[in-house]
PDB file of N, CA and C in Angstrom:
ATOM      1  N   UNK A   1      -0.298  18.474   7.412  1.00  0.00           N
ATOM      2  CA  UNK A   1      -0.647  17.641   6.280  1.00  0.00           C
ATOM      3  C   UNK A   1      -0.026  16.251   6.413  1.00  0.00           C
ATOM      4  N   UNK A   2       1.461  16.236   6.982  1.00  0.00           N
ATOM      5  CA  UNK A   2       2.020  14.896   6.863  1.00  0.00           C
ATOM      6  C   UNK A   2       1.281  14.094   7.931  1.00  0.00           C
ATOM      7  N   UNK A   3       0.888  14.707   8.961  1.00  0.00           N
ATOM      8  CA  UNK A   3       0.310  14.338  10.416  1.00  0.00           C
ATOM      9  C   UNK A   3      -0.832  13.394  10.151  1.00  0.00           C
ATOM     10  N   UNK A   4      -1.839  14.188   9.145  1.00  0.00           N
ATOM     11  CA  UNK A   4      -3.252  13.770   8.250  1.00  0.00           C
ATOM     12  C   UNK A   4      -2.777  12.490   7.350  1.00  0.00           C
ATOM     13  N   UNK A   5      -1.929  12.594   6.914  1.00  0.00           N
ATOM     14  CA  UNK A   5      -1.737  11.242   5.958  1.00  0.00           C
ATOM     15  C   UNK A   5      -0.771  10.238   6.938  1.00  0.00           C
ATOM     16  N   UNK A   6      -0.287  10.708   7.796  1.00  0.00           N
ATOM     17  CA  UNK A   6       0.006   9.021   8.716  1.00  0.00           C
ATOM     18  C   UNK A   6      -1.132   8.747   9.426  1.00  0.00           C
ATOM     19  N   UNK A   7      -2.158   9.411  10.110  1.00  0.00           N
ATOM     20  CA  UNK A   7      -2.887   9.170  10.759  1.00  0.00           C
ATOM     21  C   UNK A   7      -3.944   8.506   9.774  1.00  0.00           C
ATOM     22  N   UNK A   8      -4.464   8.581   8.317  1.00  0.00           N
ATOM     23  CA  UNK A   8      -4.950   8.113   7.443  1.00  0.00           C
ATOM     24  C   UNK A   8      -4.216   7.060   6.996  1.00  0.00           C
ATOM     25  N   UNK A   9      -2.954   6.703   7.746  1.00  0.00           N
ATOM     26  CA  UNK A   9      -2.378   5.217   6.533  1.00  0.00           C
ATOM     27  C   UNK A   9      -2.254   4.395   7.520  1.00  0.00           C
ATOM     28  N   UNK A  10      -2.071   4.889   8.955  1.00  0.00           N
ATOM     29  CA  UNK A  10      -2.818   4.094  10.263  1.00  0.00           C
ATOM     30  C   UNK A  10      -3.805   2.896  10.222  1.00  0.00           C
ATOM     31  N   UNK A  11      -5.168   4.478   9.998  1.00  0.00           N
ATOM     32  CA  UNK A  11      -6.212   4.084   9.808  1.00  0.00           C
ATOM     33  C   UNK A  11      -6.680   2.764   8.952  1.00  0.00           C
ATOM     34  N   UNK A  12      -6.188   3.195   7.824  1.00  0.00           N
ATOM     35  CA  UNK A  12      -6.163   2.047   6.540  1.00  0.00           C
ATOM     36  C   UNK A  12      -5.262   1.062   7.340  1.00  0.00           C
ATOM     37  N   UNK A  13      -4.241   0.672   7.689  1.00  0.00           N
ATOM     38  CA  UNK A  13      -3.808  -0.330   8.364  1.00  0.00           C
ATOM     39  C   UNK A  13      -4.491  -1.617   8.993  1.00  0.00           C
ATOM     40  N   UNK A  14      -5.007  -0.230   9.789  1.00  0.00           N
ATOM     41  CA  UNK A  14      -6.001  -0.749  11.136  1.00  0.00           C
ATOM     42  C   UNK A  14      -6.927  -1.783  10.557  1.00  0.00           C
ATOM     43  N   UNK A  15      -7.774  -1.102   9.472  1.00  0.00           N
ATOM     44  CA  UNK A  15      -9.202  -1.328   9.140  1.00  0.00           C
ATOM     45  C   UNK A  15      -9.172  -2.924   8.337  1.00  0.00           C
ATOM     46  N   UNK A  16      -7.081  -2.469   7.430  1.00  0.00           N
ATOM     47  CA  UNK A  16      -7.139  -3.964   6.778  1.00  0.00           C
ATOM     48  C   UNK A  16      -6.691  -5.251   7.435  1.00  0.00           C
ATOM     49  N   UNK A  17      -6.135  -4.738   9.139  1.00  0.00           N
ATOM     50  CA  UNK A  17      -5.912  -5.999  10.061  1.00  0.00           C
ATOM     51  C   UNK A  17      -7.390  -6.533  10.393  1.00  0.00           C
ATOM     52  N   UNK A  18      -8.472  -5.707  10.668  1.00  0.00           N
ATOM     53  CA  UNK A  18      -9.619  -6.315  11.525  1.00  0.00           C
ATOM     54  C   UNK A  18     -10.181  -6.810   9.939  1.00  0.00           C
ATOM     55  N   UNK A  19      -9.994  -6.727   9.299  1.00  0.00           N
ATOM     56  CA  UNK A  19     -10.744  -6.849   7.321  1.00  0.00           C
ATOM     57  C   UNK A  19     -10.101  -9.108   7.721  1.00  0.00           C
ATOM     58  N   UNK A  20      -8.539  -8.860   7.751  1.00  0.00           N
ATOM     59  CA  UNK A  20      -7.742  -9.834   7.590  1.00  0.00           C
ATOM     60  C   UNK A  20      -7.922 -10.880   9.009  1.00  0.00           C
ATOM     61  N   UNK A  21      -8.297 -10.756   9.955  1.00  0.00           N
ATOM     62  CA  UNK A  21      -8.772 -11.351  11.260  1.00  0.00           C
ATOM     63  C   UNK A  21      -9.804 -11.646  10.759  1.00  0.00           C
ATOM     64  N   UNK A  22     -10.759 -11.055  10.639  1.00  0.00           N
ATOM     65  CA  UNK A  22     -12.087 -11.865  10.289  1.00  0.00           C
ATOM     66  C   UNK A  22     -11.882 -13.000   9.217  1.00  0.00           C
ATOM     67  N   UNK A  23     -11.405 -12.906   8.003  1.00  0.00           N
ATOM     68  CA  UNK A  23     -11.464 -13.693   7.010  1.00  0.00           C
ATOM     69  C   UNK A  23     -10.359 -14.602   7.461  1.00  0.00           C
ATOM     70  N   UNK A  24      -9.118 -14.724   8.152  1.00  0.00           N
ATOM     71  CA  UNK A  24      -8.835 -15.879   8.387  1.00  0.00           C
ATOM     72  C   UNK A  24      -9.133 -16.442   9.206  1.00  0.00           C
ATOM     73  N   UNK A  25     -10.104 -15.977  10.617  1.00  0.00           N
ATOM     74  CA  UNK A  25     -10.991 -16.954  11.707  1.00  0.00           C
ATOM     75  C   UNK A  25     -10.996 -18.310  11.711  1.00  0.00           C
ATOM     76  N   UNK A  26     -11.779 -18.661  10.515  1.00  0.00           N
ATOM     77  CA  UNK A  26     -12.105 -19.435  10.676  1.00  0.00           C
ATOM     78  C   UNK A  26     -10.873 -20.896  10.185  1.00  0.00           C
ATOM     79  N   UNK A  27      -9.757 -19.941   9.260  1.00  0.00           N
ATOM     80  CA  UNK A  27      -8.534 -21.398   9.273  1.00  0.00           C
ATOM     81  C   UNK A  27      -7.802 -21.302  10.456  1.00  0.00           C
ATOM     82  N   UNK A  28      -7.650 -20.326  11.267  1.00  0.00           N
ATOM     83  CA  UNK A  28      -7.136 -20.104  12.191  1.00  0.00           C
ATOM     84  C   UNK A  28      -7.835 -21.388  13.462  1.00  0.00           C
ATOM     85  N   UNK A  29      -9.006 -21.014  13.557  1.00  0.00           N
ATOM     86  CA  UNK A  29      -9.748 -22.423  14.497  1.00  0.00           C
ATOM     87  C   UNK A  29      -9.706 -23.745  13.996  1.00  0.00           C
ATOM     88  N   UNK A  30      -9.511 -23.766  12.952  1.00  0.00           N
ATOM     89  CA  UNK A  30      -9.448 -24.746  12.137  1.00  0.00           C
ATOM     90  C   UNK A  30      -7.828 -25.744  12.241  1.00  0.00           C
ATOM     91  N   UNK A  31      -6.888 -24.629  12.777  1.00  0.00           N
ATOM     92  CA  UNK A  31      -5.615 -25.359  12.510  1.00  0.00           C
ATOM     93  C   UNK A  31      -5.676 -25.682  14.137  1.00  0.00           C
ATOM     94  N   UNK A  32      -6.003 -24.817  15.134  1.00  0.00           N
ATOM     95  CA  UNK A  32      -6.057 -25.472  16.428  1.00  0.00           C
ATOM     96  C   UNK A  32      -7.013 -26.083  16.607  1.00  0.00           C
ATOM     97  N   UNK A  33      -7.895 -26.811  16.234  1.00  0.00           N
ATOM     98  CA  UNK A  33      -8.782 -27.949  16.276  1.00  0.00           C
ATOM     99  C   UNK A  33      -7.802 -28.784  15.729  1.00  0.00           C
ATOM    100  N   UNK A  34      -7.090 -28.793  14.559  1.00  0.00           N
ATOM    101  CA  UNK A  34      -6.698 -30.164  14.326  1.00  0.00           C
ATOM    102  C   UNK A  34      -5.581 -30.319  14.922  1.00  0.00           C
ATOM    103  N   UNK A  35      -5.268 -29.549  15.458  1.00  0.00           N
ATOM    104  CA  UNK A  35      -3.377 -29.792  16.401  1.00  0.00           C
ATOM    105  C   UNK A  35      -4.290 -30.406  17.669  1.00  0.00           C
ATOM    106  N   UNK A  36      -5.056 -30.281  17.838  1.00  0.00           N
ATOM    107  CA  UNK A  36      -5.628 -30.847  18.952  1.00  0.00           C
ATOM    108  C   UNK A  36      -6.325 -32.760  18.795  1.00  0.00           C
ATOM    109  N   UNK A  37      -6.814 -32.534  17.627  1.00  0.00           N
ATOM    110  CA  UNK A  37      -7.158 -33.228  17.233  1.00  0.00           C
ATOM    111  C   UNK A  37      -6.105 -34.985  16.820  1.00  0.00           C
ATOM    112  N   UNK A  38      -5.279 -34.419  15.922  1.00  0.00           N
ATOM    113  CA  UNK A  38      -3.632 -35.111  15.973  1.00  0.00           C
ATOM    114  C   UNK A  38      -3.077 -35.682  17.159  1.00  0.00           C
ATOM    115  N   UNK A  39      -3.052 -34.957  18.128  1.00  0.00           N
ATOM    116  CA  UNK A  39      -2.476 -35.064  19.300  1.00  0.00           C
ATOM    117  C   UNK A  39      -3.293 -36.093  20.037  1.00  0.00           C
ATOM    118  N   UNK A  40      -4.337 -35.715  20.122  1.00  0.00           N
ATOM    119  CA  UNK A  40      -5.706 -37.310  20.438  1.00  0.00           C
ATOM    120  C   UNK A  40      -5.414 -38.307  20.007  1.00  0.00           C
ATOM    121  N   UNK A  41      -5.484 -37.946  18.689  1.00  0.00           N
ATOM    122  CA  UNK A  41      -5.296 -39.318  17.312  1.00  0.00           C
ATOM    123  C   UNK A  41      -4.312 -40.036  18.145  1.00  0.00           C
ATOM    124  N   UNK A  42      -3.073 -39.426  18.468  1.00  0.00           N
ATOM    125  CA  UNK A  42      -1.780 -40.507  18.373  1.00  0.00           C
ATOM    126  C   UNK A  42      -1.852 -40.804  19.717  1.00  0.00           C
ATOM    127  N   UNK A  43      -2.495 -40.101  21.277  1.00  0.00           N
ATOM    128  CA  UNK A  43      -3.135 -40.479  22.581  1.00  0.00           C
ATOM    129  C   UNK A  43      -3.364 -42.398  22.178  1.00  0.00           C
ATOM    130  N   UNK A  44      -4.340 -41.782  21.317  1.00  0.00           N
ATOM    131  CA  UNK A  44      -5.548 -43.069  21.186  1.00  0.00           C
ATOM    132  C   UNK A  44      -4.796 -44.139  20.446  1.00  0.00           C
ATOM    133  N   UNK A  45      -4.088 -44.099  19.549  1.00  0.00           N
ATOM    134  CA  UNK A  45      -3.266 -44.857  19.015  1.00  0.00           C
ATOM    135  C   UNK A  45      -2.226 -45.822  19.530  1.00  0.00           C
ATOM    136  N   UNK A  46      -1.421 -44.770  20.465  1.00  0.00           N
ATOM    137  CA  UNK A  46      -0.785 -45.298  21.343  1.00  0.00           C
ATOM    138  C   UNK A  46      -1.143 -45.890  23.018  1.00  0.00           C
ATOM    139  N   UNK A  47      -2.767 -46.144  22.681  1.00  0.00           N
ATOM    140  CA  UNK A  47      -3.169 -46.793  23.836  1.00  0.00           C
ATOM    141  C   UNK A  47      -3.468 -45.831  25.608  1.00  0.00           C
ATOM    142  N   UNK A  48      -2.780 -44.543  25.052  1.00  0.00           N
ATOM    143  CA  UNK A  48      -2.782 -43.621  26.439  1.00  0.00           C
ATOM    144  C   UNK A  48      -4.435 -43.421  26.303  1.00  0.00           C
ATOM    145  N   UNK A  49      -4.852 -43.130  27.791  1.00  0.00           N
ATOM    146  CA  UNK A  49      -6.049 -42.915  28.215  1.00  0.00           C
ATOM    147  C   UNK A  49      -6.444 -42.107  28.905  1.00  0.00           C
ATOM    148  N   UNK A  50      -6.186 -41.740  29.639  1.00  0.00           N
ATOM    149  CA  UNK A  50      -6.166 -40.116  30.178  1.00  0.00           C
ATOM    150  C   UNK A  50      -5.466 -39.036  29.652  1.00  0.00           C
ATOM    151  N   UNK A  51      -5.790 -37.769  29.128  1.00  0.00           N
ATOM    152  CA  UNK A  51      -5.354 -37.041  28.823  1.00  0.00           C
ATOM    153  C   UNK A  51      -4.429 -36.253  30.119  1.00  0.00           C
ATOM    154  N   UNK A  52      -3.318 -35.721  29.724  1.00  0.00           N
ATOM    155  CA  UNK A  52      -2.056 -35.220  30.219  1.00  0.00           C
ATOM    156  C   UNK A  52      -2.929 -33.534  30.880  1.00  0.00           C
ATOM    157  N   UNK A  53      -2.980 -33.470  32.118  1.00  0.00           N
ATOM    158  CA  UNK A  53      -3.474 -31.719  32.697  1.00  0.00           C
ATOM    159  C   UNK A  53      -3.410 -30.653  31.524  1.00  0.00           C
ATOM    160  N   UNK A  54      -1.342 -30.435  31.090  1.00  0.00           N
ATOM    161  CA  UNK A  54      -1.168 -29.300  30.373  1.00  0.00           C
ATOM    162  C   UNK A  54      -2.098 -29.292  29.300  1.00  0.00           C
ATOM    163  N   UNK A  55      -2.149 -30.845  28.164  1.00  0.00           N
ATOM    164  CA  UNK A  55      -2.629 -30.717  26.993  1.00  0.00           C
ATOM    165  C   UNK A  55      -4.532 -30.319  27.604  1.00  0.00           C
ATOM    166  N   UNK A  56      -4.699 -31.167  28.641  1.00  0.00           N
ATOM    167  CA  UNK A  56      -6.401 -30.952  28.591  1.00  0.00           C
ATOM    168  C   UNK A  56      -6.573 -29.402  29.185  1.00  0.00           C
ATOM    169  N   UNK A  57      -5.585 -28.148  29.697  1.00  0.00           N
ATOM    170  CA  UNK A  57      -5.479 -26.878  29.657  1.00  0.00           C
ATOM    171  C   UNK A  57      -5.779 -26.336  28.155  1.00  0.00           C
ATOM    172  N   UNK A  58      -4.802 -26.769  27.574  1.00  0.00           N
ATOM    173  CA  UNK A  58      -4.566 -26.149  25.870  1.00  0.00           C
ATOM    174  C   UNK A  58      -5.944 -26.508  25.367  1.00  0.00           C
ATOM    175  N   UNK A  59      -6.631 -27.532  25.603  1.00  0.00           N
ATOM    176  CA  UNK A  59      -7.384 -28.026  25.003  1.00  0.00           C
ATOM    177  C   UNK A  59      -8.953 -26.812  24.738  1.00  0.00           C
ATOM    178  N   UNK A  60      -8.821 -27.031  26.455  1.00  0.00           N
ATOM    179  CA  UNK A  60      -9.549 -25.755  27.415  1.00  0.00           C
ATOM    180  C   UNK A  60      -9.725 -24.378  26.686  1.00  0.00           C
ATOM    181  N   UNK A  61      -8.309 -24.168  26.555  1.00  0.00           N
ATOM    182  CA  UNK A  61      -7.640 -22.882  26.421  1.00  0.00           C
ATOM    183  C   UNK A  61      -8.571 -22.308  24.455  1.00  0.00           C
ATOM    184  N   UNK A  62      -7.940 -23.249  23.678  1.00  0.00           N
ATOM    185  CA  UNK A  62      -8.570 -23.452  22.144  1.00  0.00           C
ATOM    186  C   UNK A  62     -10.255 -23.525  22.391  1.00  0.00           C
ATOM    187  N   UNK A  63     -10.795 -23.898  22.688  1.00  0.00           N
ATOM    188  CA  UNK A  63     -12.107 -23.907  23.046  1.00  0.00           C
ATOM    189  C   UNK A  63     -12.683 -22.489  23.274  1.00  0.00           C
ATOM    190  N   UNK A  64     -12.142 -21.932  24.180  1.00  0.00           N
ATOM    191  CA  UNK A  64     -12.430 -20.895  24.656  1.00  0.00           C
ATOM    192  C   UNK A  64     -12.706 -19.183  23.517  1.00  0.00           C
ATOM    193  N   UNK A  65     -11.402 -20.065  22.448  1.00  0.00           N
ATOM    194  CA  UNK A  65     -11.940 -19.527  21.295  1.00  0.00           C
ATOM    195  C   UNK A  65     -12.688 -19.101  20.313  1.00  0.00           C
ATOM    196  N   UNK A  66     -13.497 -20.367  20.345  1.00  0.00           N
ATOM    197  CA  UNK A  66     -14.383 -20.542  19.451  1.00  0.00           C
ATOM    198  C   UNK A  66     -15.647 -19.840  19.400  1.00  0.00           C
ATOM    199  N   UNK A  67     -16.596 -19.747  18.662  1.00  0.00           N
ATOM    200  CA  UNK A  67     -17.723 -19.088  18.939  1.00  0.00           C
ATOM    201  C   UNK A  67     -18.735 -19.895  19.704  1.00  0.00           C
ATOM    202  N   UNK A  68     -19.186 -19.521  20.263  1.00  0.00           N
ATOM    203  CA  UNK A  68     -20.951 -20.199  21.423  1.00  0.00           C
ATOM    204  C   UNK A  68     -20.984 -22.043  20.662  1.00  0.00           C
ATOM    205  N   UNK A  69     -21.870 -21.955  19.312  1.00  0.00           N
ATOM    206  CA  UNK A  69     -22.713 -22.946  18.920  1.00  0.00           C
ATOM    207  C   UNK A  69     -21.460 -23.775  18.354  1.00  0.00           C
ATOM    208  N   UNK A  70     -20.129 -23.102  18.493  1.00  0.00           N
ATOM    209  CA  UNK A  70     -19.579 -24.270  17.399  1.00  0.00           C
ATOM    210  C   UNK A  70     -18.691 -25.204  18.988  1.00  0.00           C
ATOM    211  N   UNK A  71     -18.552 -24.729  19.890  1.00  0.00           N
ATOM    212  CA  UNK A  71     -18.035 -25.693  21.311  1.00  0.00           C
ATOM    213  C   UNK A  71     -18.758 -25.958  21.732  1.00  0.00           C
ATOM    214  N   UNK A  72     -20.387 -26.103  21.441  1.00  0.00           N
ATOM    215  CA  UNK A  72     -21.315 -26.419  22.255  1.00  0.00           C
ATOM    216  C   UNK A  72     -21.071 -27.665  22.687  1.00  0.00           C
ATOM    217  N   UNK A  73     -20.848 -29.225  21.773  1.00  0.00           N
ATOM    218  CA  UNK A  73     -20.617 -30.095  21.565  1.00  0.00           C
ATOM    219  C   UNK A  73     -19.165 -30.628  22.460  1.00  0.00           C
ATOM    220  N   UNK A  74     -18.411 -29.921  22.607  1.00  0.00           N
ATOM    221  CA  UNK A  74     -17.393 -29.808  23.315  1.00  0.00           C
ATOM    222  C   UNK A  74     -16.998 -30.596  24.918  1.00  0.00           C
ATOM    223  N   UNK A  75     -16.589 -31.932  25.307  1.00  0.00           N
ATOM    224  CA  UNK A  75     -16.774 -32.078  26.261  1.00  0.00           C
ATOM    225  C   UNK A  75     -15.655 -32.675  27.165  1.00  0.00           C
ATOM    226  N   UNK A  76     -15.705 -31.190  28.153  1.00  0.00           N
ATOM    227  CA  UNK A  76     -14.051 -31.495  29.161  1.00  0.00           C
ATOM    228  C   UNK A  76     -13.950 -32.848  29.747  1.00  0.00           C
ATOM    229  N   UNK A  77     -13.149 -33.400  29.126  1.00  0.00           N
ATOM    230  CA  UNK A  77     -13.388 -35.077  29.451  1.00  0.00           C
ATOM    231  C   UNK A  77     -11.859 -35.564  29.739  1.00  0.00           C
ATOM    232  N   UNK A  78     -11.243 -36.212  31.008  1.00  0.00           N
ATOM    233  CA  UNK A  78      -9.916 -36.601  30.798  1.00  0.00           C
ATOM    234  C   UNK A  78     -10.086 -37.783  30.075  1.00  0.00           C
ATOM    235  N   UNK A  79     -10.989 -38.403  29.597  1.00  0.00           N
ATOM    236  CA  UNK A  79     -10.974 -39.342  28.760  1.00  0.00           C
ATOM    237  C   UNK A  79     -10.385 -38.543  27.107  1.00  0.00           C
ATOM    238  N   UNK A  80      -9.657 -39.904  26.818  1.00  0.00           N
ATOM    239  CA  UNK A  80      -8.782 -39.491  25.248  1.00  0.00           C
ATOM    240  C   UNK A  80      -9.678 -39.567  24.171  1.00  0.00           C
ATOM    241  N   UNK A  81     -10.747 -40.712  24.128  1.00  0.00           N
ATOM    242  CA  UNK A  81     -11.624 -41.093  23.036  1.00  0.00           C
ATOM    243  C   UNK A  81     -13.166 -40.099  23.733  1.00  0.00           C
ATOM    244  N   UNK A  82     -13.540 -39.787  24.746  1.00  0.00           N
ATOM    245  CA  UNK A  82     -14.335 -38.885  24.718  1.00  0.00           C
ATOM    246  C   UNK A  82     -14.115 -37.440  24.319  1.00  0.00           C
ATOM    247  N   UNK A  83     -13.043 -36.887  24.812  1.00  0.00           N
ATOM    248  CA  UNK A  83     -12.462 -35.356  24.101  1.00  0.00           C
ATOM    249  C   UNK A  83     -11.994 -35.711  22.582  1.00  0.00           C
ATOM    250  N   UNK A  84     -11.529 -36.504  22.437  1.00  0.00           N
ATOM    251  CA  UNK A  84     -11.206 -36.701  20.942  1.00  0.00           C
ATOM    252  C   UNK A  84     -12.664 -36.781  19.847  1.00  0.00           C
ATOM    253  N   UNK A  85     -13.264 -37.801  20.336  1.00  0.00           N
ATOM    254  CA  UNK A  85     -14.967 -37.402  19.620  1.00  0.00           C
ATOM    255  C   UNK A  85     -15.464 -36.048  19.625  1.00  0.00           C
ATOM    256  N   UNK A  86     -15.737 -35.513  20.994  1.00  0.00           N
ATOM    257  CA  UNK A  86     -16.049 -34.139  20.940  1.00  0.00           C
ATOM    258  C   UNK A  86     -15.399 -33.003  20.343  1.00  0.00           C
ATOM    259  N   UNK A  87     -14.224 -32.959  19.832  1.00  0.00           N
ATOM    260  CA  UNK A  87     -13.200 -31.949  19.426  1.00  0.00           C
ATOM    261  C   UNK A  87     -13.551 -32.078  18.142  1.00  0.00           C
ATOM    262  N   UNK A  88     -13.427 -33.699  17.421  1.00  0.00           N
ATOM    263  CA  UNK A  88     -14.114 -33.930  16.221  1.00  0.00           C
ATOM    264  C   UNK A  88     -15.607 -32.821  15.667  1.00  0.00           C
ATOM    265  N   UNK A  89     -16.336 -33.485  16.699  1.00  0.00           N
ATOM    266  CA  UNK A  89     -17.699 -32.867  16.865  1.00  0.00           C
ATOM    267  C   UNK A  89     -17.384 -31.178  16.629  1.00  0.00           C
ATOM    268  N   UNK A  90     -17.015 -31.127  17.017  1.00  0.00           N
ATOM    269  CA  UNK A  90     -16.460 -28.821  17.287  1.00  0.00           C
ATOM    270  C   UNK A  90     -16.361 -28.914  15.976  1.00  0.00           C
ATOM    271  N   UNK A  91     -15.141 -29.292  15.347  1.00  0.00           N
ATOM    272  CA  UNK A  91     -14.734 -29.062  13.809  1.00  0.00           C
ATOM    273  C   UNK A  91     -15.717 -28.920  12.898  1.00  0.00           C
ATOM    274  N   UNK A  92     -16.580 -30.152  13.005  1.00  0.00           N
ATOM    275  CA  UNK A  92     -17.551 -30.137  12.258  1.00  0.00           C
ATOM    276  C   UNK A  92     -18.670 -29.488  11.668  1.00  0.00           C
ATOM    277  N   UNK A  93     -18.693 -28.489  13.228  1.00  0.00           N
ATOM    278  CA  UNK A  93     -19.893 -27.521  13.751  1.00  0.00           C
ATOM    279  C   UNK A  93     -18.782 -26.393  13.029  1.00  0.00           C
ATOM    280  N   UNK A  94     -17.730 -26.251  13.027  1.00  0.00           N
ATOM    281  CA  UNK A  94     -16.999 -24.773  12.018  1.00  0.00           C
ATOM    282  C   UNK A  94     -16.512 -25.175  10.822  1.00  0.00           C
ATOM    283  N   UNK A  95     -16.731 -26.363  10.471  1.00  0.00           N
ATOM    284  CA  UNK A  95     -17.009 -26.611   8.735  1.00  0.00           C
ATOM    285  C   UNK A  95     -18.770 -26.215   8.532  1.00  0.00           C
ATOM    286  N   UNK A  96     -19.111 -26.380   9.383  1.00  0.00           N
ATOM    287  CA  UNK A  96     -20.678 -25.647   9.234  1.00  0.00           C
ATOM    288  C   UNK A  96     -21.287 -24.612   9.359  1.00  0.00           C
ATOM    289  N   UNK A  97     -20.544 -23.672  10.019  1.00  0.00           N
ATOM    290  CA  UNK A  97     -20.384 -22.584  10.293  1.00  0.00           C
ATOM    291  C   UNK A  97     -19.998 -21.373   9.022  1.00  0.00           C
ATOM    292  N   UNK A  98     -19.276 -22.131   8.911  1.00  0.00           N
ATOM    293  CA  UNK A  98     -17.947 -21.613   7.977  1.00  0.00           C
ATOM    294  C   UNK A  98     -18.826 -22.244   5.912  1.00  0.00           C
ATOM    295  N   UNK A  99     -19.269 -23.404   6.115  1.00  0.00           N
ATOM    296  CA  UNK A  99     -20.096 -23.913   4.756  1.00  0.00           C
ATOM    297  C   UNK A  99     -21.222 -24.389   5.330  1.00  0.00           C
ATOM    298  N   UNK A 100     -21.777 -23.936   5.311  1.00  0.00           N
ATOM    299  CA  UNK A 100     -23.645 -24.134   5.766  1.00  0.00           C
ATOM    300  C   UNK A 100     -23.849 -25.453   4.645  1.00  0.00           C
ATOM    301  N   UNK A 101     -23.852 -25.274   3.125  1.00  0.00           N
ATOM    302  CA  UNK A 101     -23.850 -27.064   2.723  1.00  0.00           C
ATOM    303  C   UNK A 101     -23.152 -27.976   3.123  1.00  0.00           C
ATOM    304  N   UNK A 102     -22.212 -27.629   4.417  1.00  0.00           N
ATOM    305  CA  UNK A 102     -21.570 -29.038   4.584  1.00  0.00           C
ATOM    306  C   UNK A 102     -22.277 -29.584   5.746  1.00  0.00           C
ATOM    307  N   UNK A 103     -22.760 -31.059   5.255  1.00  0.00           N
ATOM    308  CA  UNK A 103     -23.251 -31.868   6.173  1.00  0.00           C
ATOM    309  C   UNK A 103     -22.900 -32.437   7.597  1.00  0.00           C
ATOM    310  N   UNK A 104     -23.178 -32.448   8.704  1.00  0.00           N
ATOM    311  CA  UNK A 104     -22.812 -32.696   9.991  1.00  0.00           C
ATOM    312  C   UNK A 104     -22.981 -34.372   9.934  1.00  0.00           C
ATOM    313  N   UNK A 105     -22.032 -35.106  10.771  1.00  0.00           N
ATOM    314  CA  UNK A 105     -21.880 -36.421  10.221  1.00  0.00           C
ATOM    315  C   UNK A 105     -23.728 -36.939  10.807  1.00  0.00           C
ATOM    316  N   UNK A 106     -24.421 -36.353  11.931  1.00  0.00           N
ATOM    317  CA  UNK A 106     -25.792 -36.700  12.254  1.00  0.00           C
ATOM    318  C   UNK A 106     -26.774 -36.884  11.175  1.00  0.00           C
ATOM    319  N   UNK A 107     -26.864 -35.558  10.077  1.00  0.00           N
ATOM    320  CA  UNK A 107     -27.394 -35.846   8.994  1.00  0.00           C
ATOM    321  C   UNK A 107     -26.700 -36.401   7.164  1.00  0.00           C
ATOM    322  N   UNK A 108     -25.664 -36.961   7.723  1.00  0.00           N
ATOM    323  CA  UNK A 108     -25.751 -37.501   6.545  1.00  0.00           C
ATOM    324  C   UNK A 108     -26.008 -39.112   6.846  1.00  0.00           C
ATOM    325  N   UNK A 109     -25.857 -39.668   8.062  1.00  0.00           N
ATOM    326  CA  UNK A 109     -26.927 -40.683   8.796  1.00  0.00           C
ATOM    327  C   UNK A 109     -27.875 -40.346   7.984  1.00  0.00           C
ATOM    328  N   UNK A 110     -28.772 -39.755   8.392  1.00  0.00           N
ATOM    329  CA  UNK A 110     -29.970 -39.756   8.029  1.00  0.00           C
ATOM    330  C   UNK A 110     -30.062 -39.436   6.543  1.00  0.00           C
ATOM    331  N   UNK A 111     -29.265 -38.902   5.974  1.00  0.00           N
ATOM    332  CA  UNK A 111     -29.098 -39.146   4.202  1.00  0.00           C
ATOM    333  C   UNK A 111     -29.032 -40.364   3.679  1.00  0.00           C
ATOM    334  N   UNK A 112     -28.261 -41.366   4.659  1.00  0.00           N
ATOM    335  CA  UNK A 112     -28.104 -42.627   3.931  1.00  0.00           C
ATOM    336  C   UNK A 112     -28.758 -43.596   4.302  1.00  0.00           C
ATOM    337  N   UNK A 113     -30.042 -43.416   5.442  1.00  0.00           N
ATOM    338  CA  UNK A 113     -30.641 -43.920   5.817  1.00  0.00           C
ATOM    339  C   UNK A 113     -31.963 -43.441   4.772  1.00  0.00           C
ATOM    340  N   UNK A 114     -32.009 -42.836   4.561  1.00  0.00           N
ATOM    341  CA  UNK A 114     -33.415 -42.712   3.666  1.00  0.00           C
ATOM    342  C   UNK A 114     -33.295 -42.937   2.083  1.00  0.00           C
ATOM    343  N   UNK A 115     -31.992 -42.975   1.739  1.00  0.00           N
ATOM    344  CA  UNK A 115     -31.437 -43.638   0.064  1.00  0.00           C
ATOM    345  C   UNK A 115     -32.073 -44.929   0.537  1.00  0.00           C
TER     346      UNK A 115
END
């Protein structure tokens, strides 16, 4: 009987880690997009232009994460302002992912082009 109820509080364990992985996914990609993102920012800020091997690994590495359509956009670039646009671009695609009403910066162009 005790055997049956650890193996049942296991279970329940189990079921509420994969319950709790799914529902935080998407802040989870969300916080390594913008650590990635930050890290560009201040690249670009401070005039550096090639991205550093390790960081364009990590960069790699976070990507690899993501689902198919949201890295599509994604582009291995040792350039700082080309990976930095594209990483942008990713985010955007898992604020969309993640809120289907949120607008991709392409169409709200075209929102404010037709006001």
């Amino acid at each position: 009987m005790i055997d049956q109820t650890n193996t049942r509080s296991e279970e329940m364990e189990a079921e509420v880690k994969r319950d709790n992985d799914r529902r935080y996914a998407f802040q989870r990609m969300l916080r390594l997009t913008d650590q990635h993102l930050w890290a560009l920012e201040e690249m670009n800020r401070d005039g550096v232009k090639t991205i550093p091997a390790p960081v364009r690994e990590e960069i790699r590495d976070t990507m690899g994460q993501l689902p198919d359509h949201c890295k599509e956009p994604f582009r291995d670039s040792e350039q700082v302002q080309e990976a930095l646009d594209s990483v942008f671009e990713v985010q955007e695609r898992l604020f969309k992912w993640r809120h289907p009403e949120f607008p991709l910066a392409e169409e709200e162009d075209e929102l404010d082009r037709a006001s």
